[in-house]
Protein backbone atom coordinates (compact mmCIF):
# COMPACT_ATOMS: atom_id res chain seq x y z
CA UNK A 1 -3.91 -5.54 18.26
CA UNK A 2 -5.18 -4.84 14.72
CA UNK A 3 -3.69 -2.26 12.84
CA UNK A 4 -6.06 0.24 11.76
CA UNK A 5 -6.24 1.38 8.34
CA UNK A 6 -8.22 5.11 7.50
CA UNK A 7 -6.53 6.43 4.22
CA UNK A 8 -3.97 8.93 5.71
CA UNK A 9 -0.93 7.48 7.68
CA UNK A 10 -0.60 3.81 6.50
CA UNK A 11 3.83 3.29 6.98
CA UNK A 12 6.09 0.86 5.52
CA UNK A 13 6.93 -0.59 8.69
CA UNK A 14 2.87 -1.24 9.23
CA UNK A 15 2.65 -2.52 6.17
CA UNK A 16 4.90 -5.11 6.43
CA UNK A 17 4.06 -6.05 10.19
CA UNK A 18 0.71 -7.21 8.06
CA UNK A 19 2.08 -8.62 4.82
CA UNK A 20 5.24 -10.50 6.21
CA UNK A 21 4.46 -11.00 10.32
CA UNK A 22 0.48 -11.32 9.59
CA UNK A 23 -0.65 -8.70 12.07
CA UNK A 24 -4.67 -7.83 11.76
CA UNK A 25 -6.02 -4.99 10.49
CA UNK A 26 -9.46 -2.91 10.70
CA UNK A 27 -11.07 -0.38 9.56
CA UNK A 28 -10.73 3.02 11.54
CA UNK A 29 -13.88 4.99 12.78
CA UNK A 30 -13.46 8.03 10.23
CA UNK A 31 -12.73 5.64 7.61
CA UNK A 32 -16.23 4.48 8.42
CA UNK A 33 -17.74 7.68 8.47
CA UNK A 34 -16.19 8.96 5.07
CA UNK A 35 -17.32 5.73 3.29
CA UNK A 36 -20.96 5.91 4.59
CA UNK A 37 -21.56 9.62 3.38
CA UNK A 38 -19.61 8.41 0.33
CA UNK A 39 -22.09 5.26 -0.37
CA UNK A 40 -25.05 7.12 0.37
CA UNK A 41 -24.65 9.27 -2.46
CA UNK A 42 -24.00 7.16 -4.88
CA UNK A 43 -27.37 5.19 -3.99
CA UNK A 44 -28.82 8.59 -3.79
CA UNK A 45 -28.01 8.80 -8.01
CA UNK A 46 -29.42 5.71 -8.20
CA UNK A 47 -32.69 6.46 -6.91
CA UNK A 48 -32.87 9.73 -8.82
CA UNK A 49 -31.96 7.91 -12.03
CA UNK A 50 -28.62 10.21 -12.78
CA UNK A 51 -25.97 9.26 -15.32
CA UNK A 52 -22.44 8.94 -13.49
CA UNK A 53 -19.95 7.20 -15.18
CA UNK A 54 -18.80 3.99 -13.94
CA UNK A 55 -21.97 3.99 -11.73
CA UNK A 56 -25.06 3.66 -14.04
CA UNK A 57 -22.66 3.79 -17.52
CA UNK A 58 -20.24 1.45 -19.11
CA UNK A 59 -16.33 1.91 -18.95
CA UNK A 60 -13.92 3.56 -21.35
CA UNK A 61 -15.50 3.56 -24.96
CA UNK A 62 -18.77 2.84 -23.75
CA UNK A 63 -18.73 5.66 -21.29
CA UNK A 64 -22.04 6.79 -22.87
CA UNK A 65 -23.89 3.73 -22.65
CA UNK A 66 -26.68 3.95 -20.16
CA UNK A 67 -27.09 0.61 -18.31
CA UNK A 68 -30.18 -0.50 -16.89
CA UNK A 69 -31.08 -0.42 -13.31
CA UNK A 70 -31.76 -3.74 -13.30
CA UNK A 71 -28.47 -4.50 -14.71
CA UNK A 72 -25.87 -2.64 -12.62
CA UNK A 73 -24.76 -5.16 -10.60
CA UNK A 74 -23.77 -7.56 -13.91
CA UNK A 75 -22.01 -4.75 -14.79
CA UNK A 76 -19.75 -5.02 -12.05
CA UNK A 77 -19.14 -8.73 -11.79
CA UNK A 78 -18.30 -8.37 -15.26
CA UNK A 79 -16.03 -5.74 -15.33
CA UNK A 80 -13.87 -7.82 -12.88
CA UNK A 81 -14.50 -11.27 -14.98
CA UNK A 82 -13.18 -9.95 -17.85
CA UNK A 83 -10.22 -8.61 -16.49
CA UNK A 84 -8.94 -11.42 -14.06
CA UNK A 85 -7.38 -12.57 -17.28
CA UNK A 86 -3.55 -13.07 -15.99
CA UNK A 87 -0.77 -15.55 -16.12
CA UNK A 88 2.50 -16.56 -14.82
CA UNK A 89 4.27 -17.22 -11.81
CA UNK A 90 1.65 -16.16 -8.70
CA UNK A 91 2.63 -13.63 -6.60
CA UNK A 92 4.15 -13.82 -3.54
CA UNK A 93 1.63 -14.31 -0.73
CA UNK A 94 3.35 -11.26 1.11
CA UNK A 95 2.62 -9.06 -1.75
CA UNK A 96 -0.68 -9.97 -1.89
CA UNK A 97 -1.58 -9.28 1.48
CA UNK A 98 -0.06 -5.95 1.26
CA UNK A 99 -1.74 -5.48 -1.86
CA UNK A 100 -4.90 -6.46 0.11
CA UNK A 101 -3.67 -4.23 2.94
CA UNK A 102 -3.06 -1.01 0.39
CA UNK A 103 -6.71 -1.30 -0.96
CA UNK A 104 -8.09 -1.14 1.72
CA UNK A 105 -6.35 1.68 3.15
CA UNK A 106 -6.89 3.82 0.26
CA UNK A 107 -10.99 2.95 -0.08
CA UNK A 108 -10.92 4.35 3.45
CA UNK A 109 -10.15 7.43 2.11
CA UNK A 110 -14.20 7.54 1.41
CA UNK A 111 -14.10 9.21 -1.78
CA UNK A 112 -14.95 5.74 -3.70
CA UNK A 113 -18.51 5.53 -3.19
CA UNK A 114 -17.98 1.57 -1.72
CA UNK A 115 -20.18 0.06 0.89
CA UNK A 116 -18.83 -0.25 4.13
CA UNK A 117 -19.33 -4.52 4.36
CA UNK A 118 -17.31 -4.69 0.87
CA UNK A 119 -14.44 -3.33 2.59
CA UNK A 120 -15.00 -5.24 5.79
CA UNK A 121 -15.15 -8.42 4.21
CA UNK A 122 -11.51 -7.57 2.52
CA UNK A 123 -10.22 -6.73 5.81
CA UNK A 124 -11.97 -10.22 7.14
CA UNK A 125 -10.11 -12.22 4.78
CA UNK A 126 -6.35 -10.75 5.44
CA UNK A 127 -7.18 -11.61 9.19
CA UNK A 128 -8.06 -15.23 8.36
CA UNK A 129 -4.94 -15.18 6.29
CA UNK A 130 -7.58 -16.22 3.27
CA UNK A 131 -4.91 -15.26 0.33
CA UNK A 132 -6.07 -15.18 -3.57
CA UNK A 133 -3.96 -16.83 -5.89
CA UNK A 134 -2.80 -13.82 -8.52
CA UNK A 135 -0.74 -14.04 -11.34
CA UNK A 136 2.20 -12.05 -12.02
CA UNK A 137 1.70 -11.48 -16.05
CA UNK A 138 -1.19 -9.13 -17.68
CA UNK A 139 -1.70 -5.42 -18.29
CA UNK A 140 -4.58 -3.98 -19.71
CA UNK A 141 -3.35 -0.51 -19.96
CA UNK A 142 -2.57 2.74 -17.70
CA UNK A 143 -5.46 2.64 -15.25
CA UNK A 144 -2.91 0.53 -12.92
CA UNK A 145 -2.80 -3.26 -11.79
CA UNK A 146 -6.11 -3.82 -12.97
CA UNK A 147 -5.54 -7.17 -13.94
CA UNK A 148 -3.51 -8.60 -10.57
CA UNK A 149 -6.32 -6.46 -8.21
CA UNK A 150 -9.39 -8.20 -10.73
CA UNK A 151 -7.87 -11.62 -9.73
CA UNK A 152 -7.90 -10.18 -5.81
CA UNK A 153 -11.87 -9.07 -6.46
CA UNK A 154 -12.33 -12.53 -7.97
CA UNK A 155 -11.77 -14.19 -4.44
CA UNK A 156 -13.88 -12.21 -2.51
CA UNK A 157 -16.64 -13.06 -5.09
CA UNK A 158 -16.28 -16.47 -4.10
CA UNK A 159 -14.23 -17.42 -6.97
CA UNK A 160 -10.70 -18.32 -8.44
CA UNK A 161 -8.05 -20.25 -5.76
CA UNK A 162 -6.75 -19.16 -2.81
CA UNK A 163 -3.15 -20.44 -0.78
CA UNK A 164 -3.54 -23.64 1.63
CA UNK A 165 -1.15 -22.94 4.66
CA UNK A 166 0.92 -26.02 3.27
CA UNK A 167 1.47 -24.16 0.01
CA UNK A 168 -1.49 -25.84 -2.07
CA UNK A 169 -3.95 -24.34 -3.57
CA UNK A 170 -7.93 -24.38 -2.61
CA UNK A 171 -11.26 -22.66 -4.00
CA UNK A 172 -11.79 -19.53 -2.95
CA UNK A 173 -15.42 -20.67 -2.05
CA UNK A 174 -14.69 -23.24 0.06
CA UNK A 175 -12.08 -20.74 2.19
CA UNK A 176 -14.85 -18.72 2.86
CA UNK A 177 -17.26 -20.97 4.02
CA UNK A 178 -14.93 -22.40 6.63
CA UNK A 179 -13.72 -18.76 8.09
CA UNK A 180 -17.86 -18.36 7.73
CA UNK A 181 -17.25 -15.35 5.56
CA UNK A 182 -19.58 -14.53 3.24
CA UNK A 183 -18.71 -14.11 -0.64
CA UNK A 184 -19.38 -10.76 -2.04
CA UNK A 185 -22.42 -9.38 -4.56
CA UNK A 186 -21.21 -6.18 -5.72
CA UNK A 187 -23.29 -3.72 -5.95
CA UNK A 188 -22.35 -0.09 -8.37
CA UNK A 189 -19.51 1.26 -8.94
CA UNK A 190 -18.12 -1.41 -6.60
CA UNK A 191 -16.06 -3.37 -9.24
CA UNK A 192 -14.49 0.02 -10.02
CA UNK A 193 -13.80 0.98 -6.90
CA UNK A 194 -11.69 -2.20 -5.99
CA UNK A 195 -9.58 -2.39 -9.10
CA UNK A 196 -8.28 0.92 -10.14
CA UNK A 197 -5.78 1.00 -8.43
CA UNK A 198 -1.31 0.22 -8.33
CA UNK A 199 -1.41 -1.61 -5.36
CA UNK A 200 0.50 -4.37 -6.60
CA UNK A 201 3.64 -1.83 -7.61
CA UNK A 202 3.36 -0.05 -4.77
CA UNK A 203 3.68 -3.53 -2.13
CA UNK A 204 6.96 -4.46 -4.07
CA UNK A 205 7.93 -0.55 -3.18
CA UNK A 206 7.23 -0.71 -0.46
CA UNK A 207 8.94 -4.19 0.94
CA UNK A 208 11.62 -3.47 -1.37
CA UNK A 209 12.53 -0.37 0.73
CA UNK A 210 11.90 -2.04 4.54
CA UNK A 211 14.13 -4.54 3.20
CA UNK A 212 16.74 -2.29 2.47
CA UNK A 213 16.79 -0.13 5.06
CA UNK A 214 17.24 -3.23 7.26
CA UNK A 215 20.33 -3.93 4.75
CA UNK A 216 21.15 0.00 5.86
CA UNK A 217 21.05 -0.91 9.74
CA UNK A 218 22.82 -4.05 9.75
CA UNK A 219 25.31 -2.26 7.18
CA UNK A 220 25.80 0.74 10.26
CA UNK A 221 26.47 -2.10 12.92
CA UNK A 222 28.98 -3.99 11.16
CA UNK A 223 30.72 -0.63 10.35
CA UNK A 224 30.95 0.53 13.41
CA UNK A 225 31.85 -2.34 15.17
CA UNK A 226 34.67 -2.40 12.19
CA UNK A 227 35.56 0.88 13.55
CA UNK A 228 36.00 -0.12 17.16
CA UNK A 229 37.48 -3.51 16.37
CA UNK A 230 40.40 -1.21 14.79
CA UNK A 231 40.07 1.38 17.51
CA UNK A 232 39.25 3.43 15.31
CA UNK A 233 38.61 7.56 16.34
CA UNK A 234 35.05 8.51 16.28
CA UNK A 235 36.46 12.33 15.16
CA UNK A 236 34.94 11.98 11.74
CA UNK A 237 31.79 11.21 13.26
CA UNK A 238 31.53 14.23 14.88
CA UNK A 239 27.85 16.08 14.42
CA UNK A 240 29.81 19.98 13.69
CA UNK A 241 31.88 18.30 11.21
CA UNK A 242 28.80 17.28 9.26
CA UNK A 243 26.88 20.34 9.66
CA UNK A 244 29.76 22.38 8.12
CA UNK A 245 28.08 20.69 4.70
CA UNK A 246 24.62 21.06 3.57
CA UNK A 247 24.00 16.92 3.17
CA UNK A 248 21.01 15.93 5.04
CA UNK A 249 22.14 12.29 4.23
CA UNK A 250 25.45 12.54 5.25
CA UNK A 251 24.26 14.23 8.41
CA UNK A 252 22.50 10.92 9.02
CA UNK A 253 24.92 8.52 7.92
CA UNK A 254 27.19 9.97 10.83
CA UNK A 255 24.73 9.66 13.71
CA UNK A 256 24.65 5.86 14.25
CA UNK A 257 28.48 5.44 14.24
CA UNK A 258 28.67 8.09 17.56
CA UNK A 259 25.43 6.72 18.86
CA UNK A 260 26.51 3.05 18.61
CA UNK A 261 30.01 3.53 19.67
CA UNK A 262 29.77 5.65 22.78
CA UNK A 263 30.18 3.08 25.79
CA UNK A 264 31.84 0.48 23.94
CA UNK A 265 35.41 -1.10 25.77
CA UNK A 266 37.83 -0.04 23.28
CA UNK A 267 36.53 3.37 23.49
CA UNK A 268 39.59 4.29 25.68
CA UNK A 269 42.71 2.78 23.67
CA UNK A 270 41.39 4.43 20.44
CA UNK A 271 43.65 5.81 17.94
CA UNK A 272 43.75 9.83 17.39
CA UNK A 273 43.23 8.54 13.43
CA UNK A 274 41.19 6.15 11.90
CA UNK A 275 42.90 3.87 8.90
CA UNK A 276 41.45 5.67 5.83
CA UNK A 277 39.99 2.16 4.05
CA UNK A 278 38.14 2.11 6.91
CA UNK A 279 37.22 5.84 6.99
CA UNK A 280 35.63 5.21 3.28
CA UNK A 281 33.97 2.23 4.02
CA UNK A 282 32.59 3.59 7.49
CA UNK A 283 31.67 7.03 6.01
CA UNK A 284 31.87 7.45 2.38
CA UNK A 285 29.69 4.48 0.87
CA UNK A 286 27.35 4.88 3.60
CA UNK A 287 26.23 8.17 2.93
CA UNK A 288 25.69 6.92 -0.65
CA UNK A 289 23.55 3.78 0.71
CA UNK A 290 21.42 6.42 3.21
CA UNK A 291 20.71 8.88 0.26
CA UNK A 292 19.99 6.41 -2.20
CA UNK A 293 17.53 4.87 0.15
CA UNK A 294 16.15 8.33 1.03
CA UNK A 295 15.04 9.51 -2.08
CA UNK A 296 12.72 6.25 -2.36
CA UNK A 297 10.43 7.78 0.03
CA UNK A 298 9.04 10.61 -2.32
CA UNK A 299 7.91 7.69 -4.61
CA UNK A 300 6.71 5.63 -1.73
CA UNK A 301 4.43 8.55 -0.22
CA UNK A 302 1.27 7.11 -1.96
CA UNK A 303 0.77 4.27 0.45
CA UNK A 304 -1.83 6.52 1.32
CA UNK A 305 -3.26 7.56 -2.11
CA UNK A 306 -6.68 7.42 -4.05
CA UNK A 307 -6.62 5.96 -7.62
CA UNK A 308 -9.85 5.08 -8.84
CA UNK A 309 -12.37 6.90 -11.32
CA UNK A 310 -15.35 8.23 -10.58
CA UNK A 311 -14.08 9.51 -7.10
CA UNK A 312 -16.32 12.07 -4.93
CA UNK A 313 -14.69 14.97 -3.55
CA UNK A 314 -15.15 16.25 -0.61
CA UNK A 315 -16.03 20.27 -1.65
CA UNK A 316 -14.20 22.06 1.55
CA UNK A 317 -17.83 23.07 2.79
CA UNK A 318 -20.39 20.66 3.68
CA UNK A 319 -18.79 17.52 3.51
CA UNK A 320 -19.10 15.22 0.69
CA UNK A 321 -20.20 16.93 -2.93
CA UNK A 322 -23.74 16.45 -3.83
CA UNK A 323 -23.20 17.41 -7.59
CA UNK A 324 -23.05 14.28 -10.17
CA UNK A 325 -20.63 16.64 -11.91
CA UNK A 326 -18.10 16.25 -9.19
CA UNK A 327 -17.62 12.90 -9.62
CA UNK A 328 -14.76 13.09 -11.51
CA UNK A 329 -13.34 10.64 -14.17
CA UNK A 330 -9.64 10.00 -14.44
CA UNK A 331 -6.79 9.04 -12.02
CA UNK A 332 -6.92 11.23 -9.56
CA UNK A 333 -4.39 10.89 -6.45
CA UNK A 334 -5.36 12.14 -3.32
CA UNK A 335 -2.15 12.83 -1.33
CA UNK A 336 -2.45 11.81 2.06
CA UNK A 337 -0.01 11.86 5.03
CA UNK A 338 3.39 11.11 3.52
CA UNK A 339 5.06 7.80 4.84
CA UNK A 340 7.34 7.34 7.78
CA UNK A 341 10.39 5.88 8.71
């Protein structure tokens, strides 16, 4: 069953189901919805011949060039030509799918102004396991991975390499063509939209931190099984003991050693004391490994977050904003639900 991905409650341990164990994702109906309403204002600027930056200007310094009509699309194949300009090492193909993963999740937000099939055919390639080639090296300032996502934006356009499941590489092109997926023509502000953005910090974040809370769980087994090898008490455990101090994480770190240890043999022949090298190891460090671990969440809470410039706001009273002057330049995050353990 695909996962589905609408902007707001995207978790760690959903992101790596899809960017380590490969599970399918899709768009969610309000996701949909948002991105429609979003789209159809942008081409309702277009056909009223407004100036919105990003949309029907240039980028940056040339924020006050007007481009042609006839031009706007250039101006977004260009924007990501220019930048797909890395080197190095490539990326891991795990961080790459969560990077795909992440991008989508946060144009489903709707406040991007992308078209619906854009995002669809981004979500098509992680489920045929179609993987771009990105290199690790290449900043071009404080907009985000603008660089590693251009390289991402360059195989949906049909272009740059993609990973072979043997480890080679292949054309981009050609994996398309055989998962029958058609390459993308963006259209405005789509080029934007798909690479302002930190996706590619964020998927190291976030696998960095479902990797070590599985470091945390193993670490709570092979204490407590420590503890009952030595027949150990499970007194210092005990939940009024912790709650006597105002430590949410030490509060924690106590609950899997009386959960764990409850109908275990030994239970019976245990000692009234617990050897205190033990004690440290079984109580002391691990509160330090919980907390530490803990306070990575704050920072991890924009798996669900907009970064991208124009975005649309929705105005609290008829939906999406209808006023060019809402479209707001800028990195702008738009918090949504924080994530999960």
């Amino acid at each position: 069953m695909a996962i589905q991905l609408n902007g707001t409650d995207l978790n760690v341990e959903q992101l790596w189901e899809i960017a380590v164990r490969k599970s399918r994702v899709a768009l969610g109906p309000r996701a949909v919805k948002k991105m429609t309403a979003s789209r159809a204002l942008v081409e309702r600027w277009l056909s009223e011949g407004e100036t919105v930056y990003g949309v029907t200007t240039g980028f940056g310094e040339f924020a006050n060039v007007r481009i042609d009509i006839d031009r706007i699309e250039e101006l977004q194949e260009n924007l990501i030509l220019s930048h797909a300009a890395g080197a190095g090492e490539p990326l891991p193909r795990e961080i790459v799918r969560a990077m795909m993963a992440l991008r989508v999740n946060a144009l489903a937000k709707g406040f991007s102004g992308i078209r619906v099939a854009t995002v669809h055919t981004l979500c098509s390639m992680v489920n045929a396991d179609i993987i771009p080639v990105i290199p690790s090296q290449g900043s071009v300032g404080a907009s985000g991975d603008l660089v590693q996502l251009a390289h991402l934006v360059l195989a949906m356009l049909g272009r740059g390499n993609v990973w072979r499941n043997d480890g080679s590489m292949e054309s981009a092109g050609k994996a398309l063509k055989r998962s029958r997926i058609a390459p993308v023509k963006l259209t405005a502000k789509e080029g934007l939209a798909l690479i302002n953005g930190t996706q590619m910090m964020t998927s190291y974040a976030a696998l960095a931190v479902h990797r070590s809370l599985e470091l945390v769980r193993i670490a709570d087994i092979a204490a407590a099984v420590s503890v009952e090898a030595l027949r150990g008490s499970d007194t210092p455990f005990d939940a009024r003991i912790h709650a006597v101090r105002p430590y949410v994480g030490q509060m924690h770190a106590a609950t899997p050693f009386r959960t764990s240890q409850t109908k275990w043999p030994l239970r019976s022949t245990r000692q009234t004391t617990i050897p205190s090298s033990s004690r440290s190891r079984a109580s002391i460090w691990r509160v330090e490994i919980f907390t530490d671990s803990r306070w990575l969440w704050p920072s991890i809470s924009s798996l669900s977050h907009l970064q991208n410039s124009p975005i649309f706001p929705n105005d609290g009273r008829s939906g999406l904003s209808t006023d060019r002057s809402a479209a707001f330049r800028g990195s702008w995050q738009w918090k949504g639900a924080c994530i999960q353990a």
